[in-house]
Protein backbone atom coordinates (compact mmCIF):
# COMPACT_ATOMS: atom_id res chain seq x y z
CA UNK A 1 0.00 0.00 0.00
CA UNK A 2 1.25 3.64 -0.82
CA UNK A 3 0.84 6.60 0.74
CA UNK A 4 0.23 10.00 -0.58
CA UNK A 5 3.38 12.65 0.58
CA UNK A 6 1.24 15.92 1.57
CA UNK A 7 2.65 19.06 1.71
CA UNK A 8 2.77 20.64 5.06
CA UNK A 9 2.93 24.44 6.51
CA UNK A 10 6.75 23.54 7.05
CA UNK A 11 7.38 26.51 9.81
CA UNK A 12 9.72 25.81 12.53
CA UNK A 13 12.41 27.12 14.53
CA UNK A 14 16.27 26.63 15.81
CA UNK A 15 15.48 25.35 18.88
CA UNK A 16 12.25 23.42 18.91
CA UNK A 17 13.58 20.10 18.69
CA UNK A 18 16.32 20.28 21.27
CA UNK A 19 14.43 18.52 23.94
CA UNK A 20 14.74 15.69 21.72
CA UNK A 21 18.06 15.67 20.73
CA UNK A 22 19.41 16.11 24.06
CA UNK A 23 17.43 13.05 24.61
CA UNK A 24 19.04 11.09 22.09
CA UNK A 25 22.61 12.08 22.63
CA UNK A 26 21.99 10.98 26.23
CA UNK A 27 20.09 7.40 25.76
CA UNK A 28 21.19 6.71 22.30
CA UNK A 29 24.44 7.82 22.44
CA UNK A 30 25.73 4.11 21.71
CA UNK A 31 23.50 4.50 18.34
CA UNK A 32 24.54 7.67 17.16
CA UNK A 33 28.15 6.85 17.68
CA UNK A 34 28.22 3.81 15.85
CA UNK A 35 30.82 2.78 13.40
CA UNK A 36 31.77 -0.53 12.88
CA UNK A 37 30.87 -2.48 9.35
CA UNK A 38 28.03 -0.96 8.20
CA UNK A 39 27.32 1.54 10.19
CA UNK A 40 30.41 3.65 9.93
CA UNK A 41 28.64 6.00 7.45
CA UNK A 42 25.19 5.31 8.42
CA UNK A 43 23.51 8.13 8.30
CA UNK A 44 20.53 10.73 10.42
CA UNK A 45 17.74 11.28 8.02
CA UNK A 46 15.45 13.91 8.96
CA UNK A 47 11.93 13.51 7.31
CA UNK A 48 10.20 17.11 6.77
CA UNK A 49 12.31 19.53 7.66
CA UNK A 50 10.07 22.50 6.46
CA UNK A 51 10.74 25.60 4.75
CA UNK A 52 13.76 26.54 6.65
CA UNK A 53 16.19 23.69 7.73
CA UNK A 54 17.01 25.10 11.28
CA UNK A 55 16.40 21.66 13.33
CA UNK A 56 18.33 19.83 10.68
CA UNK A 57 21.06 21.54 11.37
CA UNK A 58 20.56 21.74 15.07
CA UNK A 59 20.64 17.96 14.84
CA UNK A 60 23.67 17.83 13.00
CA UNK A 61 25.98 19.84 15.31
CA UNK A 62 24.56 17.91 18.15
CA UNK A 63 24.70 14.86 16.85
CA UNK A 64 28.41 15.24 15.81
CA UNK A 65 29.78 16.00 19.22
CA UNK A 66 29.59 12.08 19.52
CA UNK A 67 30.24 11.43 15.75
CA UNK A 68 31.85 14.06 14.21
CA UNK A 69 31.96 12.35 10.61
CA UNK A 70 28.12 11.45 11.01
CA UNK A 71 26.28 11.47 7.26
CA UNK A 72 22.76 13.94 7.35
CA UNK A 73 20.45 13.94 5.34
CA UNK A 74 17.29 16.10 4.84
CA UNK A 75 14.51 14.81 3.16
CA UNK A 76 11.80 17.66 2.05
CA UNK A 77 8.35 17.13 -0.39
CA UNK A 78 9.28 20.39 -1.71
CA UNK A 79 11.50 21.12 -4.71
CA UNK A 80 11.83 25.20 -3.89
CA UNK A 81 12.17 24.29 0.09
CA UNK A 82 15.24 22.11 -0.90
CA UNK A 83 16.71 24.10 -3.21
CA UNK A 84 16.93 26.70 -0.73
CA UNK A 85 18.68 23.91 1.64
CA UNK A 86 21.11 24.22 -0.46
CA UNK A 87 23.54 26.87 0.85
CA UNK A 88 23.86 24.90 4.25
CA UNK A 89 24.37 21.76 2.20
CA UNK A 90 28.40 20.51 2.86
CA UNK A 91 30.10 16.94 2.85
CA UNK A 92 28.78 15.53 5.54
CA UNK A 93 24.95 17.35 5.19
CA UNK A 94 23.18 16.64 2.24
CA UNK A 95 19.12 17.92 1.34
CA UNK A 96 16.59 16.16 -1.16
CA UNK A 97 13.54 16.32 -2.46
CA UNK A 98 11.52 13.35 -1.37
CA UNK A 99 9.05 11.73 0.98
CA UNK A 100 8.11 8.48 2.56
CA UNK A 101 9.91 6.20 0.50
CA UNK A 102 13.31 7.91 1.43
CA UNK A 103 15.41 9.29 -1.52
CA UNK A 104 18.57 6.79 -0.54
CA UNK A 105 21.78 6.89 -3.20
CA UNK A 106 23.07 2.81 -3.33
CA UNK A 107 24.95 1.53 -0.34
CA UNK A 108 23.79 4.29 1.65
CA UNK A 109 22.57 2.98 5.45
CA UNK A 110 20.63 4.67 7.85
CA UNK A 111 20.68 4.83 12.22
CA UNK A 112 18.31 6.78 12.91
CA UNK A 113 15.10 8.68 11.52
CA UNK A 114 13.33 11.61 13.04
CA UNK A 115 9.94 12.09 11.25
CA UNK A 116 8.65 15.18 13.69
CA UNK A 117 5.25 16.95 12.96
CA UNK A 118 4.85 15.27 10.05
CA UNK A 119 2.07 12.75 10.23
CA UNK A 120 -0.99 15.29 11.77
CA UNK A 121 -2.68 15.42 8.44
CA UNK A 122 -2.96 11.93 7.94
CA UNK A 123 -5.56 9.44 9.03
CA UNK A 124 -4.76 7.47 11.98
CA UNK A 125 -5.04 3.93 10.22
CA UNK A 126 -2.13 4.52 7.83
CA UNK A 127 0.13 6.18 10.46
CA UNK A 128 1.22 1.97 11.39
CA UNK A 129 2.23 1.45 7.33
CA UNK A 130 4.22 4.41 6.78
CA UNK A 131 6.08 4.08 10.11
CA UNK A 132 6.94 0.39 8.27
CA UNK A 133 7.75 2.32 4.83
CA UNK A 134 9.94 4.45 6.67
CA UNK A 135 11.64 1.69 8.95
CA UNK A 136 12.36 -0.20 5.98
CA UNK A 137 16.13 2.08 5.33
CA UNK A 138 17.02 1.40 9.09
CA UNK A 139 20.29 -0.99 9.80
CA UNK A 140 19.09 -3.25 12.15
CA UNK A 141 19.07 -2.05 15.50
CA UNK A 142 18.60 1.74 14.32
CA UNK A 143 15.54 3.95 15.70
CA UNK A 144 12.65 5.62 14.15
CA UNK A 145 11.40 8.54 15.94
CA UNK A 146 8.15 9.84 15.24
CA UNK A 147 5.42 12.41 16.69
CA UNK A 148 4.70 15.59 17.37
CA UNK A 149 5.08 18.73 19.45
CA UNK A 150 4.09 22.50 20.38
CA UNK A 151 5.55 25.35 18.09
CA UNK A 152 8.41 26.27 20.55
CA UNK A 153 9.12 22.86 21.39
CA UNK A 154 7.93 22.75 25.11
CA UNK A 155 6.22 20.03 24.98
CA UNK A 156 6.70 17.06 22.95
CA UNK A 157 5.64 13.45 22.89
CA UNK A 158 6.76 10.74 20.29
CA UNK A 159 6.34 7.05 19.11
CA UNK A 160 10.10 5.11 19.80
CA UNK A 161 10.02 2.51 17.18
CA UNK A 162 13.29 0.16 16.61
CA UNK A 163 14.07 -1.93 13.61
CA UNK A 164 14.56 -5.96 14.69
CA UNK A 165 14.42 -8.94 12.65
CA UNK A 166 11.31 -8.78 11.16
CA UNK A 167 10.10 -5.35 11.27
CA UNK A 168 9.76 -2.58 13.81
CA UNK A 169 8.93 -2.93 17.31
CA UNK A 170 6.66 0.13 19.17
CA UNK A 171 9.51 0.32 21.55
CA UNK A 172 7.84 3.03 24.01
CA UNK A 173 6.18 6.43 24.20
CA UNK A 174 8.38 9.46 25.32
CA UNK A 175 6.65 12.65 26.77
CA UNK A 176 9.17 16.00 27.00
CA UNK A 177 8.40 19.10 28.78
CA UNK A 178 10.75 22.27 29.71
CA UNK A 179 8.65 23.16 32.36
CA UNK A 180 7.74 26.73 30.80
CA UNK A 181 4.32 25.97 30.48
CA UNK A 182 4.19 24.51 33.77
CA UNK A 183 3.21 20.69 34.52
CA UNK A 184 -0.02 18.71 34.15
CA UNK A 185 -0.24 15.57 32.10
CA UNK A 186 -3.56 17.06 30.41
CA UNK A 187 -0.30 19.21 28.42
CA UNK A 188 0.56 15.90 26.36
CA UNK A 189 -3.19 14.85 25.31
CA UNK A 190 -2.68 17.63 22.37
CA UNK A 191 0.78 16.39 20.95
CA UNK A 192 0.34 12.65 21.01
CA UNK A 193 1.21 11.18 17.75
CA UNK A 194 -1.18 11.07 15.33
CA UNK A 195 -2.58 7.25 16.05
CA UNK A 196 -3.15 8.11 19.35
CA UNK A 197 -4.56 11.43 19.36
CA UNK A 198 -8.25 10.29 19.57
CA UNK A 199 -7.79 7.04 21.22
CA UNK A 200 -7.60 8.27 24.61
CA UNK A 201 -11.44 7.11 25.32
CA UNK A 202 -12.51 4.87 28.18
CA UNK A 203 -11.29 1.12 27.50
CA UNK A 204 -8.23 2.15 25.71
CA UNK A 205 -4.76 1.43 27.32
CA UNK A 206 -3.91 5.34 26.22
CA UNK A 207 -6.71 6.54 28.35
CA UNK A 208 -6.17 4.42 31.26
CA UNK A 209 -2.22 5.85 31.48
CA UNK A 210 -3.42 9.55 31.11
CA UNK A 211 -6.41 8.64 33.89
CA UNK A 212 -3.76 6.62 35.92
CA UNK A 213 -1.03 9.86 35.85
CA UNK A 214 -3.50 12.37 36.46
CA UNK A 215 -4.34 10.77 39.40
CA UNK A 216 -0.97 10.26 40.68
CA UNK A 217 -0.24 14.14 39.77
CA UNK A 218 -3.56 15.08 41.75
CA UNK A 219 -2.39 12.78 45.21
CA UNK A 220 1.23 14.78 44.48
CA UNK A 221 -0.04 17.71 44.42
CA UNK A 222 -2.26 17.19 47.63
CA UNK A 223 0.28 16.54 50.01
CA UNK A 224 1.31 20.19 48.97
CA UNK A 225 2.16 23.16 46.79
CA UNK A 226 5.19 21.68 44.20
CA UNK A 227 7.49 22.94 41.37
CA UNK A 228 6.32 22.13 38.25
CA UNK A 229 9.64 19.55 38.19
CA UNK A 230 9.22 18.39 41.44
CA UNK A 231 5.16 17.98 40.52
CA UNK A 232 6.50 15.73 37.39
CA UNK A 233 9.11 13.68 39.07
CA UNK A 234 6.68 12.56 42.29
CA UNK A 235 3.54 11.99 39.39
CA UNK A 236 5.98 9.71 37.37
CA UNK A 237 6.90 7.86 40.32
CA UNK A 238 3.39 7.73 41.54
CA UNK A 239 2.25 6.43 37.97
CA UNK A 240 4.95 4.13 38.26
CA UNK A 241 3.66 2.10 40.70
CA UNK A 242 -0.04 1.96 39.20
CA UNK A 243 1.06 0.58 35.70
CA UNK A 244 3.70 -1.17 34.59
CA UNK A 245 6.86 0.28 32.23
CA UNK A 246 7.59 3.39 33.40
CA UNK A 247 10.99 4.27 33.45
CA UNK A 248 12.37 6.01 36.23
CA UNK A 249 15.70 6.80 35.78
CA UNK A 250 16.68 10.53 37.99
CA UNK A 251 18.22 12.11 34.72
CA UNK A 252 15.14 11.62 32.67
CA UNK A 253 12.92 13.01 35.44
CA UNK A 254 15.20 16.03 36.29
CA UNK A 255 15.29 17.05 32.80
CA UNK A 256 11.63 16.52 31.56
CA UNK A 257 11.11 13.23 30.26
CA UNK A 258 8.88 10.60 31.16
CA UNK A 259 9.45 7.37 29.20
CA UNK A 260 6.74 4.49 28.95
CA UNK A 261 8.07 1.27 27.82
CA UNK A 262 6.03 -1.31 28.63
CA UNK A 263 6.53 -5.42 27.58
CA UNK A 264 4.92 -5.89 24.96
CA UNK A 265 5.27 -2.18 23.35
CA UNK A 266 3.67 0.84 23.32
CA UNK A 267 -0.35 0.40 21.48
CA UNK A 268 -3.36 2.22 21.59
């Protein structure tokens, strides 16, 4: 099955994807650093990168404090929007005009793919087949990140999906907030991924986690007035012990995240 490439507004900013990157570099560092065999020149596509390729090349300079040699590549719909890539195009960072079905030269491999605020447009029941047509350039191993988030970047949530024998695996679900918009899990309902976004309805696993955290934020919150950090870290360990998967680890809490990988994966 194919899927039609539709064009999108395409405005972002430097910035709005750093959440996520700092991510990466910390729990994927082993990924993006990479080199043996195959994956020596295996590169970060970006799918979407808009009219201006600011988070592109955010990416790419973060990315390369672990792997300075790392291969970009940024994938637009548009002919004029790449074109204009152009002038930040060098040997190691490399625009073209293409979609899904990524426009790969021969021998070319891939780590990882970042597919952000991309997929609102498109109906929830062929979000599953294009994550597969975009999985299908990843070495094995490699991650496909996918989702969405606000305009500035403060909060963010996105599909984890890695490539194993077989296919892709829904990995987990990772929520991002800089705290500037304070903290409530009701933030997140807005930038799920597209699949998700009207699945959170009584009876689906999505709705019980949102009902499960909000009620672990509310019992936080009654013992006493807290931080917007300090309201996320004692939800997420509250939520923690009502459903099974979340990952507690103090660095992801300090800085924002909250990570859901339960057995099984990540479904509706």
């Amino acid at each position: 099955m194919t899927f039609p490439d539709r064009k999108t507004r395409g405005r972002t900013s430097p910035g709005r994807l750093q959440g996520l990157d700092a991510y990466l570099l910390h729990e994927e560092r082993a990924l993006l650093s990479r080199r043996e065999e195959e994956w020596a020149h295996a590169a970060f596509v970006d799918v979407g990168f808009g009219e201006h390729p600011w988070t592109t090349l955010d990416s790419a300079r973060a990315f390369r404090d672990v792997h300075p040699e790392l291969p970009v590549v940024g994938v637009e719909l548009e002919s004029h929007r790449v074109a204009a890539a152009q002038v930040h195009a060098d040997a190691l960072t490399d625009f073209r005009q293409g979609g899904f079905s990524l426009p790969l030269r021969p021998g070319e491999t891939v780590r990882l793919i970042r597919a952000m605020n991309l997929l609102r447009g498109y109906r929830p029941e062929d979000v599953s087949g294009i994550h597969h047509t975009l999985g299908q350039a990843l070495l094995e191993g490699g991650l496909l990140v996918e989702g969405s988030s606000d305009t500035s970047g403060a909060v963010l949530v996105a599909h984890l999906l890695r490539r194993v024998p077989g296919g892709l695996s829904r990995e987990a679900l990772l929520f991002h907030t800089d705290f500037s918009r304070g903290f409530a899990p009701v933030l997140f309902r807005d930038w799920l991924p597209r699949d998700f976004r009207r699945r959170v309805k009584p009876g689906a696993p999505i709705h019980a986690f949102f009902a499960q955290w909000t009620e672990a934020w509310e019992a936080a919150r009654a013992a006493g007035p807290l931080s917007p950090p300090e309201a996320l870290r004692q939800s997420v360990l509250g939520l923690a012990e009502r459903i099974e998967g979340i990952v507690t680890r103090a660095w992801l809490l300090e800085h924002g995240y909250v990570l859901w990988r339960p057995r099984g994966g990540v479904f509706q």
